[in-house]
C-alpha atoms as a PDB file:
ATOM      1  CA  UNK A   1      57.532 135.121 191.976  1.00  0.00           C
ATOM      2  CA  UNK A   2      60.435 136.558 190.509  1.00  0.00           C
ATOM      3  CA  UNK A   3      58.793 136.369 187.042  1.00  0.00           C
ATOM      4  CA  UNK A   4      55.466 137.381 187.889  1.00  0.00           C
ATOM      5  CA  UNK A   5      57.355 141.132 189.104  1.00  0.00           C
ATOM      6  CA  UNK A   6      59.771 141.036 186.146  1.00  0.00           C
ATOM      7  CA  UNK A   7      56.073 140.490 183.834  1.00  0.00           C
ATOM      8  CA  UNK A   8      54.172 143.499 185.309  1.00  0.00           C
ATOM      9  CA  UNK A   9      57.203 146.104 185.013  1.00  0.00           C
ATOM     10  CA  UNK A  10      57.746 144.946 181.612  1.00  0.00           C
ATOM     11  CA  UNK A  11      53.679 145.268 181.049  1.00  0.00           C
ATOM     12  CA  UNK A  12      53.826 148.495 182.767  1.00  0.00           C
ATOM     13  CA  UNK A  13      57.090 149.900 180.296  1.00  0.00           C
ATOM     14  CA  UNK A  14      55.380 148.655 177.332  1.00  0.00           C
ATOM     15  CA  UNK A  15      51.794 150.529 178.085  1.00  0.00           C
ATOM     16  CA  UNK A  16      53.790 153.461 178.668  1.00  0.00           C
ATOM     17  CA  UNK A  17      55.578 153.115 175.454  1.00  0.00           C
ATOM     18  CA  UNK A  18      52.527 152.806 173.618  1.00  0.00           C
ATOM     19  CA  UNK A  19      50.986 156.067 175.371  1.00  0.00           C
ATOM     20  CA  UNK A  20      53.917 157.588 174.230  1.00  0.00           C
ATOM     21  CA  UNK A  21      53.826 157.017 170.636  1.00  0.00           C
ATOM     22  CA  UNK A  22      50.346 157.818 170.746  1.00  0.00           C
ATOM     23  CA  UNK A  23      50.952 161.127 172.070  1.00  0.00           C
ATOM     24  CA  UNK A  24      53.913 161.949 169.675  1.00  0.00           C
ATOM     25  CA  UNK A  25      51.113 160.651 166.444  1.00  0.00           C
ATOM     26  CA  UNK A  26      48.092 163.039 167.704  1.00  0.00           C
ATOM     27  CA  UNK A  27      50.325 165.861 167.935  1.00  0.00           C
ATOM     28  CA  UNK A  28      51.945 165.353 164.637  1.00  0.00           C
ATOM     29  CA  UNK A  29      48.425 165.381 163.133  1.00  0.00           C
ATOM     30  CA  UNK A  30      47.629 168.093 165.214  1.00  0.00           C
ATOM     31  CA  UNK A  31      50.930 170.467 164.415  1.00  0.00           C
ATOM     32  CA  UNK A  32      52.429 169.029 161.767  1.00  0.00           C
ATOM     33  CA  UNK A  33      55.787 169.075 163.332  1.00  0.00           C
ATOM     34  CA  UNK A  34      57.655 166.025 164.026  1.00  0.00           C
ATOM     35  CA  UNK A  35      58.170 164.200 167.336  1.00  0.00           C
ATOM     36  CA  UNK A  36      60.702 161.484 168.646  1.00  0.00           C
ATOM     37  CA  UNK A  37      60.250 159.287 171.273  1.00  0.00           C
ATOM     38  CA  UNK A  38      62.893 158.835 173.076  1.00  0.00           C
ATOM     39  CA  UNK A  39      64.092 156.843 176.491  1.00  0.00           C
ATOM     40  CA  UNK A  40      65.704 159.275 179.178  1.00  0.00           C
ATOM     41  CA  UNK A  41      65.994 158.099 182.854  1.00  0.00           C
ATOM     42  CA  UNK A  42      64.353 154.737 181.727  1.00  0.00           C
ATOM     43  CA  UNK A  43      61.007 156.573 180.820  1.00  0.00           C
ATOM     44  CA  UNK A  44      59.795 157.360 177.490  1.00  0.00           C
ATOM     45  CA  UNK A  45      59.405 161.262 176.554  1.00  0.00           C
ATOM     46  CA  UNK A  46      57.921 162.537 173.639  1.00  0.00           C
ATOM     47  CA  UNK A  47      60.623 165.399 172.014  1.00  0.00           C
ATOM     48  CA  UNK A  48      59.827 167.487 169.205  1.00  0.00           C
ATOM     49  CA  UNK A  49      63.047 167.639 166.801  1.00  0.00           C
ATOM     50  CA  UNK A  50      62.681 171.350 166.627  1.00  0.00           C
ATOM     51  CA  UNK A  51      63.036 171.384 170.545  1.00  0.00           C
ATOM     52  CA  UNK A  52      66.063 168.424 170.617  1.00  0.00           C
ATOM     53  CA  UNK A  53      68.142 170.734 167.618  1.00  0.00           C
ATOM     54  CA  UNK A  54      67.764 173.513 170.424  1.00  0.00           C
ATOM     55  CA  UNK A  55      68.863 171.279 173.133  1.00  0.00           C
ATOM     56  CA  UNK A  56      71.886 169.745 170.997  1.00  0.00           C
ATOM     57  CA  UNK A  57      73.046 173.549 170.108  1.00  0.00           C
ATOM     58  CA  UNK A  58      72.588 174.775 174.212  1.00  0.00           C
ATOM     59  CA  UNK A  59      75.322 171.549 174.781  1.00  0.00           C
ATOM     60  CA  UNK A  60      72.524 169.427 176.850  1.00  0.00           C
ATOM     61  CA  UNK A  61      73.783 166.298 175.238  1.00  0.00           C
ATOM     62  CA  UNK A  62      77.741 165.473 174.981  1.00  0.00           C
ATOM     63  CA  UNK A  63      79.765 166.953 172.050  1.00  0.00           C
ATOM     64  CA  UNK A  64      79.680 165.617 168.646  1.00  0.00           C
ATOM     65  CA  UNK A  65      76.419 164.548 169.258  1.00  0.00           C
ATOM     66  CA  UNK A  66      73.595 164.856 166.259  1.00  0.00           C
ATOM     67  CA  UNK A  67      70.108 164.923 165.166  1.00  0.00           C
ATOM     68  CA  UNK A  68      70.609 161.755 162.991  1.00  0.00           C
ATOM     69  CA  UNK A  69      72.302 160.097 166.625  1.00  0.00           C
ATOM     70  CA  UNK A  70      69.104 160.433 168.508  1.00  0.00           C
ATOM     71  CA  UNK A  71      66.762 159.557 165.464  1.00  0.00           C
ATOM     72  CA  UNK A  72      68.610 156.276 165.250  1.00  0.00           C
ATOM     73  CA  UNK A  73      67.989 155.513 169.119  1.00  0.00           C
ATOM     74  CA  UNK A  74      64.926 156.427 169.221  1.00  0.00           C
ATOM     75  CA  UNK A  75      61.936 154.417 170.353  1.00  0.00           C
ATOM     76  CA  UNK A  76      59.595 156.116 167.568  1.00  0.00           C
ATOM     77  CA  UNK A  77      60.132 158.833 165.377  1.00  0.00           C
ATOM     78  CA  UNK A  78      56.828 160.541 163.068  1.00  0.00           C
ATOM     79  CA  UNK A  79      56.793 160.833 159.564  1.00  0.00           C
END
């Protein structure tokens, strides 16, 4: 039974994932800017790295921390 549970929530992460990187593709092609994909709380967001630099300059992420940190940990990132 166990399994069957552990299954589904890992079925249900992995089809959010997916939607996910979809959404950060068809806004890349539709913008041009680039998007990350990144895990907070345990669900995927979709980021542009525009929007994270401002974040990471207002001191919502701990000191020292970079744009190149949160590329590397990232789920997805768009070309």
């Amino acid at each position: 039974m166990k399994t069957i549970i552990s299954y589904i929530k890992r079925r249900i992460l992995a089809s959010k994932v997916n939607k996910a990187i979809n959404l950060a593709s068809d806004l890349s092609e539709k913008d041009g800017r680039k998007y990350v994909v990144l895990f907070v709380k345990g669900i995927p967001c979709v980021y542009a790295k525009a929007e994270l630099r401002l974040l990471i300059r207002k001191g919502a992420f701990k000191k020292g921390t970079r744009i190149q940190d949160l590329e590397r940990i990232a789920v997805f990132t768009t070309k």
